[in-house]
N, C-alpha and C. Protein backbone atom coordinates (compact mmCIF):
# COMPACT_ATOMS: atom_id res chain seq x y z
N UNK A 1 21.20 -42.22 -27.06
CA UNK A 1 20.85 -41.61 -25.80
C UNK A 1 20.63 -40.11 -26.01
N UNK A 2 19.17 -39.84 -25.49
CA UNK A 2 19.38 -38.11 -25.42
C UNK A 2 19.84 -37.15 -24.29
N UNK A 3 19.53 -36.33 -24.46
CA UNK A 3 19.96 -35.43 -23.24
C UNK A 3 19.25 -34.17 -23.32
N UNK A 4 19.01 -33.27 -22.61
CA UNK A 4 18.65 -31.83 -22.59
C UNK A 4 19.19 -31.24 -23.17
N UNK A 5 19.10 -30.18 -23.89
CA UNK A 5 19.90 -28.64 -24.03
C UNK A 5 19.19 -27.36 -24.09
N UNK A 6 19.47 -26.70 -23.59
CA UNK A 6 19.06 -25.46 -23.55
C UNK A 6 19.67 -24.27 -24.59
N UNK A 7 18.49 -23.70 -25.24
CA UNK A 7 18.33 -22.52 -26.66
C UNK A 7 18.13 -21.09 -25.85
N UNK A 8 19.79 -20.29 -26.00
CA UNK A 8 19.58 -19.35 -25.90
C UNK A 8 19.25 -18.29 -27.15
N UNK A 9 18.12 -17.39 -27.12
CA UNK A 9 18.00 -16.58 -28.61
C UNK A 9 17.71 -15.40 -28.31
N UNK A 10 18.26 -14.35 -29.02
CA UNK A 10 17.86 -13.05 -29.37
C UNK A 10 18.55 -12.67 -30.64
N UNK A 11 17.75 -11.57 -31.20
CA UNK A 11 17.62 -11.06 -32.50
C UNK A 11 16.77 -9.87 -33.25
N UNK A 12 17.13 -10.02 -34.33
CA UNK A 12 16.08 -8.82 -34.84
C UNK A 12 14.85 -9.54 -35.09
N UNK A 13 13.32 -9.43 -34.72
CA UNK A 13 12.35 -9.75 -34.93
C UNK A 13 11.52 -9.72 -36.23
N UNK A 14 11.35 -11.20 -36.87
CA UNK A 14 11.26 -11.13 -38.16
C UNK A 14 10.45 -12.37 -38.33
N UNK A 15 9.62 -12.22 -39.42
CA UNK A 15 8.82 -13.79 -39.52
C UNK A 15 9.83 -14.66 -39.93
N UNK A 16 9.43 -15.64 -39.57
CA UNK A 16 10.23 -17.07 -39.81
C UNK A 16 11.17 -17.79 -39.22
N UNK A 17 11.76 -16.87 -38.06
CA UNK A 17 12.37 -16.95 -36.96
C UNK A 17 12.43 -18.86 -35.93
N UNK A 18 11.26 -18.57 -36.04
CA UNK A 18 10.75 -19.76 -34.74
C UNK A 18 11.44 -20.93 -35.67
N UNK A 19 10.73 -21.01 -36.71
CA UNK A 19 10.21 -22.20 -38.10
C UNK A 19 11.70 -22.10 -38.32
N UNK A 20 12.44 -21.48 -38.38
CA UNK A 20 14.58 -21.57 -38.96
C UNK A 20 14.97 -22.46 -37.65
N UNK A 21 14.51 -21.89 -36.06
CA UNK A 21 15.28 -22.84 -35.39
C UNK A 21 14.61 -23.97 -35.06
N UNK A 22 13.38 -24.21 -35.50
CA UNK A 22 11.94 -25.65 -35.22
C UNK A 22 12.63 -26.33 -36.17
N UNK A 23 13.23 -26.03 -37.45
CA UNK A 23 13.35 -26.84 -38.24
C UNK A 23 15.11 -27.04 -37.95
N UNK A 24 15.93 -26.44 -37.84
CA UNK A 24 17.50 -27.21 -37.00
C UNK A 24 16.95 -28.08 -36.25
N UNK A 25 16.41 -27.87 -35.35
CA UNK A 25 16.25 -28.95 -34.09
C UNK A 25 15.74 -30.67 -34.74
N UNK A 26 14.37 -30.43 -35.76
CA UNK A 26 14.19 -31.49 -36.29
C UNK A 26 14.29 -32.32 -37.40
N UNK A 27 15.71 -31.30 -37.95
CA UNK A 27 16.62 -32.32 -38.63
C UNK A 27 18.08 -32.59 -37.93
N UNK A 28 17.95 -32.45 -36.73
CA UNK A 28 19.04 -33.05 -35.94
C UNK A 28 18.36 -33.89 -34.90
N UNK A 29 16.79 -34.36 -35.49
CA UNK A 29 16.12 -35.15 -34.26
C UNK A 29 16.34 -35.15 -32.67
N UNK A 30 15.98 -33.57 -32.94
CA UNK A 30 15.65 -32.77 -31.10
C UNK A 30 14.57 -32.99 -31.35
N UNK A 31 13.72 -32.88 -30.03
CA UNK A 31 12.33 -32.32 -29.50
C UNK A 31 12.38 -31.55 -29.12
N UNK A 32 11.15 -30.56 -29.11
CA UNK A 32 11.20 -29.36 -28.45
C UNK A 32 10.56 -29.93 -27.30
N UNK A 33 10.62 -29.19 -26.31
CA UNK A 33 10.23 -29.60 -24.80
C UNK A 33 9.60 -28.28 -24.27
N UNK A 34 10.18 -26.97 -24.06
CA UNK A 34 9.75 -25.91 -22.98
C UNK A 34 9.84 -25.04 -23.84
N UNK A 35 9.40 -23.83 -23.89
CA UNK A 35 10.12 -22.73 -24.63
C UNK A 35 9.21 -21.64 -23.74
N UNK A 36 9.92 -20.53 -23.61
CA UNK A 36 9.25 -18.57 -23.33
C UNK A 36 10.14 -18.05 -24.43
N UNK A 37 8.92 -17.20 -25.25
CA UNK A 37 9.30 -16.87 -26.52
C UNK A 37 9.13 -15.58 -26.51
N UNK A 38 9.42 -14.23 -26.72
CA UNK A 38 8.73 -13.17 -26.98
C UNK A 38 9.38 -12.07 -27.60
N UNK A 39 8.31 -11.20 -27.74
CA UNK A 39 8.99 -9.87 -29.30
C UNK A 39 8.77 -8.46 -27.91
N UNK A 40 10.42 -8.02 -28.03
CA UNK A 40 10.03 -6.78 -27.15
C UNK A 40 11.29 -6.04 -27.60
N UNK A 41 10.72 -4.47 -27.83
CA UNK A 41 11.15 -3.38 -28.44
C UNK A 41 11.87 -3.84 -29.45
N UNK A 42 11.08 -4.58 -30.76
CA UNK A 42 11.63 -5.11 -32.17
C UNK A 42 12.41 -5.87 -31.99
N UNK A 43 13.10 -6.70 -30.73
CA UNK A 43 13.91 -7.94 -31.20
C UNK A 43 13.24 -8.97 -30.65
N UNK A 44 13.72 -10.50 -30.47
CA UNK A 44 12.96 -11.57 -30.24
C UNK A 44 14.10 -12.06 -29.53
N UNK A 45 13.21 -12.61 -28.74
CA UNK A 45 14.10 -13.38 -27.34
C UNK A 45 13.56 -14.60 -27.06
N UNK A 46 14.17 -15.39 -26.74
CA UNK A 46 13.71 -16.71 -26.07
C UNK A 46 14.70 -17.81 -25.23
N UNK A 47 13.72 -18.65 -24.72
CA UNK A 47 14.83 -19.69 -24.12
C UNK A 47 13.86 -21.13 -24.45
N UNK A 48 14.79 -21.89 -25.04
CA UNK A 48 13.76 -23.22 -25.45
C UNK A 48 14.84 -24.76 -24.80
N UNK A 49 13.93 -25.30 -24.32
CA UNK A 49 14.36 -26.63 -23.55
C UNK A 49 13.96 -27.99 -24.63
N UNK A 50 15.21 -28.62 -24.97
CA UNK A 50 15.61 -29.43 -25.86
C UNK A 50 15.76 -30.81 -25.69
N UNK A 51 15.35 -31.70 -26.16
CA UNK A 51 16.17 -33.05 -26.18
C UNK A 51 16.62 -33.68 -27.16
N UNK A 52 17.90 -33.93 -27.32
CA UNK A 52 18.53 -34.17 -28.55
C UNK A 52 19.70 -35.18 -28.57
N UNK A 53 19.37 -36.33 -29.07
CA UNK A 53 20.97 -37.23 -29.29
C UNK A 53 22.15 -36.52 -29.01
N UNK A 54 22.96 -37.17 -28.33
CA UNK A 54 24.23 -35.92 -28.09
C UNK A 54 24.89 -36.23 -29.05
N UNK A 55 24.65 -37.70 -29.82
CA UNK A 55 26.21 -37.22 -31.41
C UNK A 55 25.51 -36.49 -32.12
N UNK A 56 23.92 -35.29 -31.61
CA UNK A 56 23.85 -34.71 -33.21
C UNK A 56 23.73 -32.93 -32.34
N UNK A 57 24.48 -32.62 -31.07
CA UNK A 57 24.62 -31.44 -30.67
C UNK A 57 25.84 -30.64 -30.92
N UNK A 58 26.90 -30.95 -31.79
CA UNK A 58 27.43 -30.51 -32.55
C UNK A 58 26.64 -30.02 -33.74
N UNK A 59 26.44 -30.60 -34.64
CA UNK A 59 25.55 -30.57 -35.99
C UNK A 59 24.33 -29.22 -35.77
N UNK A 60 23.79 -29.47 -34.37
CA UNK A 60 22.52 -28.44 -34.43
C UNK A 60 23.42 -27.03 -33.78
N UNK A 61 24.57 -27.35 -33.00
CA UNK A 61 25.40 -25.95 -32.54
C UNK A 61 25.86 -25.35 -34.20
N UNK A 62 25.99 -25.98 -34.98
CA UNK A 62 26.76 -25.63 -36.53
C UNK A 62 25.42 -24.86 -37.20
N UNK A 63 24.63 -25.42 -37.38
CA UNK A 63 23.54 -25.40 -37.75
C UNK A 63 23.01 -23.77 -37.30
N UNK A 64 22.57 -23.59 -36.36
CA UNK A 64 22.41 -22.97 -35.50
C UNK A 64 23.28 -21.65 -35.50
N UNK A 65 24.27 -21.48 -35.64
CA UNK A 65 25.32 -21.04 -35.44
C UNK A 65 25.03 -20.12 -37.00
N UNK A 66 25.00 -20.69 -37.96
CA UNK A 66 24.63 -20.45 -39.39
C UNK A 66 23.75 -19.41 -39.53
N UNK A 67 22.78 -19.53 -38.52
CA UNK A 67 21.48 -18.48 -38.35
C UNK A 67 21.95 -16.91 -38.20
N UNK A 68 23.33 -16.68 -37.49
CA UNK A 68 23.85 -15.38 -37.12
C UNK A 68 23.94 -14.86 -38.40
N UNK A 69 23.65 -15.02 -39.69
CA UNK A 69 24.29 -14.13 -40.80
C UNK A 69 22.65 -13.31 -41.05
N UNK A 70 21.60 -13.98 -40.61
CA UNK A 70 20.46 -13.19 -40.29
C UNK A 70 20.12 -12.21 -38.97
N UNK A 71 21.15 -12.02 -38.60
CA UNK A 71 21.11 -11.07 -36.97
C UNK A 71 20.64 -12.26 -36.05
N UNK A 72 20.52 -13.54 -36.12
CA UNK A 72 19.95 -14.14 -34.86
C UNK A 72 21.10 -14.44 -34.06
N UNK A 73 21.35 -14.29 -32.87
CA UNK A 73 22.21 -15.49 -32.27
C UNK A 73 22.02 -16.00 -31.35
N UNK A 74 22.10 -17.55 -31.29
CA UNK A 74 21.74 -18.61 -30.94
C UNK A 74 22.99 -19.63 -29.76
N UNK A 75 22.78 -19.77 -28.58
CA UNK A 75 23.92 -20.81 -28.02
C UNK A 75 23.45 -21.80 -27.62
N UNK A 76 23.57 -22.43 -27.57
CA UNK A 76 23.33 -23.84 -27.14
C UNK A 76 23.82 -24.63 -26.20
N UNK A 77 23.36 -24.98 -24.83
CA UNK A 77 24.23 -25.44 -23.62
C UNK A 77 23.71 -26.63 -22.87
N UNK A 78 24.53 -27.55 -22.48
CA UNK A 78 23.83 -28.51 -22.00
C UNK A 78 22.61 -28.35 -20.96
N UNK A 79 21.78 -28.75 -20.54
CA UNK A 79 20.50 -28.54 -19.25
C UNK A 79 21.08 -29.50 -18.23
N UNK A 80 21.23 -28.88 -17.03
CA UNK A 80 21.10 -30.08 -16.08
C UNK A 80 19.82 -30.30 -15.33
N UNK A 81 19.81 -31.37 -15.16
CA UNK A 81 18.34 -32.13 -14.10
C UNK A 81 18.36 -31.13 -13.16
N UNK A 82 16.90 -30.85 -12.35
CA UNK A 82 16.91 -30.19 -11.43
C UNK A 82 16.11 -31.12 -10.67
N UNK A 83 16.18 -30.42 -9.18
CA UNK A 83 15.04 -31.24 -8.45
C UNK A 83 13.61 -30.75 -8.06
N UNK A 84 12.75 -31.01 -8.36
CA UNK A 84 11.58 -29.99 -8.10
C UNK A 84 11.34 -29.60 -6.66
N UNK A 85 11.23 -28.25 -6.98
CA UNK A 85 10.69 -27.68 -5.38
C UNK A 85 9.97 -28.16 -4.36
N UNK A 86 9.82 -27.37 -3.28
CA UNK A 86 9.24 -28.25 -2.19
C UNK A 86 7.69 -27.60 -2.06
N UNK A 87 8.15 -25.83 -2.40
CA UNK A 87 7.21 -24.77 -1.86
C UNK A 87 7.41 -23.80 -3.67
N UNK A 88 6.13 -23.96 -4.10
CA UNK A 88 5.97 -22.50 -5.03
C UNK A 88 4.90 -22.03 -4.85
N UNK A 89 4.71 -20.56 -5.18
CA UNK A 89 3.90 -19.36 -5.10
C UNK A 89 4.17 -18.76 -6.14
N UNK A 90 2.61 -18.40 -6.21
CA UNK A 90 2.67 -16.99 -7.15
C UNK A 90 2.02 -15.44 -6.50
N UNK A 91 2.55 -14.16 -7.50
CA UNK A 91 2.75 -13.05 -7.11
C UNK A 91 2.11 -12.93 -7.75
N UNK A 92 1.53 -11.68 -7.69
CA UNK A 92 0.36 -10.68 -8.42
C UNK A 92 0.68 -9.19 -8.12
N UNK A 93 1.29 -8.43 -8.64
CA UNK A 93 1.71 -6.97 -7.81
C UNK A 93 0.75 -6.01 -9.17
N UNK A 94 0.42 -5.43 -8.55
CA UNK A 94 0.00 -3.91 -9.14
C UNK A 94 -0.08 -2.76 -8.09
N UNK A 95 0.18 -1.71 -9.02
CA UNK A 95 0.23 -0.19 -8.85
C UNK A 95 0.75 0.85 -9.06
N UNK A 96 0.88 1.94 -8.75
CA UNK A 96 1.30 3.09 -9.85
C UNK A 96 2.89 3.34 -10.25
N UNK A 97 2.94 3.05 -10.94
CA UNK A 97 4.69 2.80 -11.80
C UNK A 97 5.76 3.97 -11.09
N UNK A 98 6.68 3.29 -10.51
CA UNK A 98 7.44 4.06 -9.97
C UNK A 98 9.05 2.71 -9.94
N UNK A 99 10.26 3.56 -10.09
CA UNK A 99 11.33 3.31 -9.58
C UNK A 99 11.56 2.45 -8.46
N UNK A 100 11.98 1.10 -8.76
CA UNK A 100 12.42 0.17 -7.97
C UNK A 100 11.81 -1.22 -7.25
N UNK A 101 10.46 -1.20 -7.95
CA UNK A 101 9.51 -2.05 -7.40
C UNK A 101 10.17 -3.26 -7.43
N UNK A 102 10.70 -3.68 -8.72
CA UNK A 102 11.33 -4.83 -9.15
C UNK A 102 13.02 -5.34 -8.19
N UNK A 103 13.15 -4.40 -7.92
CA UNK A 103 14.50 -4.38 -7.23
C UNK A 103 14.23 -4.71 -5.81
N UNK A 104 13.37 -4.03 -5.22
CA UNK A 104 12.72 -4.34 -3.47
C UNK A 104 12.45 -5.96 -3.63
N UNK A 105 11.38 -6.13 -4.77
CA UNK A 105 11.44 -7.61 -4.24
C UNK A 105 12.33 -8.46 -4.51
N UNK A 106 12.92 -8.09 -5.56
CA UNK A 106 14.06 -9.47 -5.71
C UNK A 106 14.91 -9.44 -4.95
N UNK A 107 15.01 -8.82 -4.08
CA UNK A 107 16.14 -8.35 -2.65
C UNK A 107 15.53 -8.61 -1.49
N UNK A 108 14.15 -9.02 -1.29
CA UNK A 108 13.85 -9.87 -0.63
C UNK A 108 13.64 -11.46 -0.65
N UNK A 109 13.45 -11.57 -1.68
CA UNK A 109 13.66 -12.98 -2.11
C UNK A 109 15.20 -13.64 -2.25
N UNK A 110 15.80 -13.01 -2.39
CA UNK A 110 17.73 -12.79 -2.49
C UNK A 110 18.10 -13.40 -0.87
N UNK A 111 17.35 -11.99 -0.31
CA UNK A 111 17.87 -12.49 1.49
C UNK A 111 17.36 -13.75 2.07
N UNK A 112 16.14 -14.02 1.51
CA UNK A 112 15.68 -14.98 1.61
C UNK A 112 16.41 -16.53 1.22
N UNK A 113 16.70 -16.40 0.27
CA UNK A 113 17.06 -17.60 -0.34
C UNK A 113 15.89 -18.27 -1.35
N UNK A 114 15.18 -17.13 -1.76
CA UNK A 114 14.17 -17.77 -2.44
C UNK A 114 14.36 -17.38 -4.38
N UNK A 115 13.79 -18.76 -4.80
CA UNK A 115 14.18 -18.54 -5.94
C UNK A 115 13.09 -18.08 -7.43
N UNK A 116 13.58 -17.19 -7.76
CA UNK A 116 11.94 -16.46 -9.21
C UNK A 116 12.34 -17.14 -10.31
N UNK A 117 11.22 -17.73 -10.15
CA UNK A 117 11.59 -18.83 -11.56
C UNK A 117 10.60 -18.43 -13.34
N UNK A 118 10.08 -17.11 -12.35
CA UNK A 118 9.12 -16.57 -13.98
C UNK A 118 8.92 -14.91 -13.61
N UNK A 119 9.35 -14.13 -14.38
CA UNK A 119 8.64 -12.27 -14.03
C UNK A 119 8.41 -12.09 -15.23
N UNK A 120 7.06 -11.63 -15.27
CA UNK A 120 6.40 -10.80 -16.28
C UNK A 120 5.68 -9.96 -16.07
N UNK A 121 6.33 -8.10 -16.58
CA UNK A 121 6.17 -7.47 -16.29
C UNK A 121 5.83 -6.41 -17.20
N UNK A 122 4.86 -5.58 -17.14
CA UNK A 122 4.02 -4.20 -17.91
C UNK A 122 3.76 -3.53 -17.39
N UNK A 123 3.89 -2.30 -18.33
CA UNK A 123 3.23 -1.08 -18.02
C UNK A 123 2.26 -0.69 -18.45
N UNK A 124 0.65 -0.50 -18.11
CA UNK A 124 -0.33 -0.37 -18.77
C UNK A 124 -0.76 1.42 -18.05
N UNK A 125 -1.79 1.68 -18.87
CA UNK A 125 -2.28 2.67 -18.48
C UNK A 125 -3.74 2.23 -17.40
N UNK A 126 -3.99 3.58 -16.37
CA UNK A 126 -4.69 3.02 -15.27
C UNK A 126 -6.15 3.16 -15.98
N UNK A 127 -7.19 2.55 -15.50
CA UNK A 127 -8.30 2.84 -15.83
C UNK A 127 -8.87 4.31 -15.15
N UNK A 128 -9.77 5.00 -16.11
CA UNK A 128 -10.50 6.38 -15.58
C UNK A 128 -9.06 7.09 -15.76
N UNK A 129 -7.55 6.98 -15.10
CA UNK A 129 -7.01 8.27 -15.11
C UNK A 129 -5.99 7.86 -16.30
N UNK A 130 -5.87 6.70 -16.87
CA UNK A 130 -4.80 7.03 -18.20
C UNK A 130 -3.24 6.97 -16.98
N UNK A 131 -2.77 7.37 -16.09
CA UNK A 131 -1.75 7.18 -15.75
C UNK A 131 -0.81 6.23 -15.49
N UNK A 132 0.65 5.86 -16.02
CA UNK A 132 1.23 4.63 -15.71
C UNK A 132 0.77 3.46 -14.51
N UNK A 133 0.33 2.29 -14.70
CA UNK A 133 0.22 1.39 -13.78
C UNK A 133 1.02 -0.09 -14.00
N UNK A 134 2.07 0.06 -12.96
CA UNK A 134 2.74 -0.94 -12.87
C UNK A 134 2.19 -2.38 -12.31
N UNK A 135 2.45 -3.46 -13.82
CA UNK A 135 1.63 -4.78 -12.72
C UNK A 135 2.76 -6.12 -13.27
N UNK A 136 2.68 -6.56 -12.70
CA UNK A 136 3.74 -8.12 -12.48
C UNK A 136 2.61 -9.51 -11.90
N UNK A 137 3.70 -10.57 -12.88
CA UNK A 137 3.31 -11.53 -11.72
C UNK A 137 4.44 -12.32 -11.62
N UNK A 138 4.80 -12.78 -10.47
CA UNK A 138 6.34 -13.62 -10.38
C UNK A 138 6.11 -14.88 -9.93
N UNK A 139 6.34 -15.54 -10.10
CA UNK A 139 6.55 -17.17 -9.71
C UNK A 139 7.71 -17.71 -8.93
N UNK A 140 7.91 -18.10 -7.52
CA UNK A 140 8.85 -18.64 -7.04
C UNK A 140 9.15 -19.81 -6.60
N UNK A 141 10.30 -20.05 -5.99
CA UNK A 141 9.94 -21.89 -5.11
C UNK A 141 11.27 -21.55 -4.40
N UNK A 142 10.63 -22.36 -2.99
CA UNK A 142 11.75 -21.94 -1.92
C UNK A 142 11.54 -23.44 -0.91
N UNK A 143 12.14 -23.26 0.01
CA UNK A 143 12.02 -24.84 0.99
C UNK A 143 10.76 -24.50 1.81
N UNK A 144 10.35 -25.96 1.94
CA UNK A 144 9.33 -25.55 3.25
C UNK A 144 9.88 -24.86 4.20
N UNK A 145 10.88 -24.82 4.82
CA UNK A 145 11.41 -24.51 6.12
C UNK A 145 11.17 -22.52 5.66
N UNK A 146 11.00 -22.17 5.01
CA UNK A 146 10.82 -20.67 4.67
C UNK A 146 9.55 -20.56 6.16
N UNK A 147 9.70 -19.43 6.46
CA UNK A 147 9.12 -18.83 6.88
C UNK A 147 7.79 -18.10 6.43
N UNK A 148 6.43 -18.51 6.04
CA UNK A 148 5.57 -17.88 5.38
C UNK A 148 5.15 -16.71 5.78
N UNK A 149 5.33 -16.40 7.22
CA UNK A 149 4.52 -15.19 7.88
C UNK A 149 5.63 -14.15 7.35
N UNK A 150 6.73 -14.56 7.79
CA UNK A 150 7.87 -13.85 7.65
C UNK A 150 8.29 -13.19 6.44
N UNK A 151 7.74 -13.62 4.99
CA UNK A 151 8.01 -13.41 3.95
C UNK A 151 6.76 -12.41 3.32
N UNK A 152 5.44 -13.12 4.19
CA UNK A 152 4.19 -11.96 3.91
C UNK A 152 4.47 -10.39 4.63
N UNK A 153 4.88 -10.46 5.86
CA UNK A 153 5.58 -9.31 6.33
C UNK A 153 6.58 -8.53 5.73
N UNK A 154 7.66 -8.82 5.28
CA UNK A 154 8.10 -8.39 4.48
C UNK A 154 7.63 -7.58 3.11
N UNK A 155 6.99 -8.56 2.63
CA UNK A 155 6.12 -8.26 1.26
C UNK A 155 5.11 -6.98 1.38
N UNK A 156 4.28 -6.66 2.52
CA UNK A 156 3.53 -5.97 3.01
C UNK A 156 4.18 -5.02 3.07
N UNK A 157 5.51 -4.61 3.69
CA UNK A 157 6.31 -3.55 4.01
C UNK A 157 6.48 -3.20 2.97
N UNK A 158 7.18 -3.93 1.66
CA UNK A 158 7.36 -3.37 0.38
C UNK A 158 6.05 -3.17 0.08
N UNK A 159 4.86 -3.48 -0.06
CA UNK A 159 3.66 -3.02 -0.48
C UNK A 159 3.64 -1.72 -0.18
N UNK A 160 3.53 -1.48 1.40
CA UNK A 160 3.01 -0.37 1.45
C UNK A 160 4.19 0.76 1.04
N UNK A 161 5.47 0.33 1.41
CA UNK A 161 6.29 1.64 1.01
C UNK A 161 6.52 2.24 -0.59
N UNK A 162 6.40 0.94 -1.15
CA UNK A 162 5.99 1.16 -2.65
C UNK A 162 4.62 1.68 -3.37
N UNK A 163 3.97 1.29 -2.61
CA UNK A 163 2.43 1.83 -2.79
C UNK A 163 2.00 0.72 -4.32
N UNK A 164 2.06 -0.20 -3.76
CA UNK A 164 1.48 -1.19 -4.82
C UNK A 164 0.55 -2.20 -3.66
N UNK A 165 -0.07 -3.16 -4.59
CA UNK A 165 -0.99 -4.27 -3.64
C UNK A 165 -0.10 -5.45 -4.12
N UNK A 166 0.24 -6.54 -3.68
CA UNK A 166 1.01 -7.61 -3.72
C UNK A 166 0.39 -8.90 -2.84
N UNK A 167 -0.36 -9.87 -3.83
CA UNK A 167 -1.26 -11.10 -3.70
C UNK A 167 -0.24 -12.30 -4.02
N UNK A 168 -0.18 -13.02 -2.72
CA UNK A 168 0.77 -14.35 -3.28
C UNK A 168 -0.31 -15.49 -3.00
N UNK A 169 -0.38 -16.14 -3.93
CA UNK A 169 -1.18 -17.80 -3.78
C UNK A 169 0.33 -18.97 -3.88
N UNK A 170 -0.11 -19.63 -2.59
CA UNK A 170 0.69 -20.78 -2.05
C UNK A 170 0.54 -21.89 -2.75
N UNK A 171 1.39 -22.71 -3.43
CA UNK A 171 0.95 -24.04 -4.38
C UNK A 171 2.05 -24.68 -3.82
N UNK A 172 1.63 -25.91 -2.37
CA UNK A 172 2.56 -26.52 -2.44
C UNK A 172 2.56 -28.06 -3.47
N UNK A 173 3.66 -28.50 -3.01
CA UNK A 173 4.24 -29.44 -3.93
C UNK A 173 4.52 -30.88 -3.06
């Protein structure tokens, strides 16, 4: 019988990384299933979604575990089932980089009860002026019973007091 587990990782960013924990997993006959992988300010981070015999999640926690004498470290935790959403959206925010953008919305989504299930976020330079431009896109899922007007209002208010533009596309489910 398998089961889920979930790969927590960070480390110093180095080739061969992925291929050390691709290869634990499939000599303890896991699958890989999900993974967000990425290299930011020289270390490597990720989270990878697993399925693996549970008499061999000992063996890949050991295994695994082994990797720390290279700066990686690795935990390993069971996944539980979830239920899929009712209501997801996506975000699109841009505009000129300033203090707290990230904080306004997740504090509306907080009061809300709504949940960010993806942020990815940069700082690029603007076109023509070279100056910081802050842009995101976030992914959420909340109940139908949300309020849509209510949450675009909101969003708008942080738009404008932040001075960014903020585009949500509705994907229900």
């Amino acid at each position: 019988m398998t089961k889920p587990f979930l790969l927590s990782i960070i480390g110093d960013d180095k080739p061969g990384l992925v291929d050390a924990i691709a290869s634990c997993v499939a000599v303890n006959e896991g699958n890989w299933q999900t993974s967000q992988l990425t290299h930011l300010a020289g270390k490597f981070a990720g989270i990878v979604l697993i399925t693996l015999p549970i008499a061999n999640a000992d063996a890949l926690a050991e295994q695994l575990k082994a990797l720390s004498s290279t700066g990686l470290s690795v935990r390993v935790s069971p996944a539980e089932s979830s239920s899929v959403p009712a209501t997801e959206a996506s975000l699109s925010i841009i505009g000129p980089d300033r203090p707290g953008i990230i904080r306004e919305i997740s504090q509306a989504f907080s009061r809300r009860n709504i949940n960010m299930l993806k942020l990815n976020s940069d700082i690029v330079p603007a076109p023509m002026t070279n100056e910081p431009l802050f842009q995101a896109t976030i992914d959420i899922s909340f109940s139908q019973d949300q309020d849509r007007l209510e949450l675009e209002s909101a969003l708008d208010f942080i738009a404008e007091d932040m001075t960014v533009e903020i585009d949500i596309d509705y994907r229900d489910i």
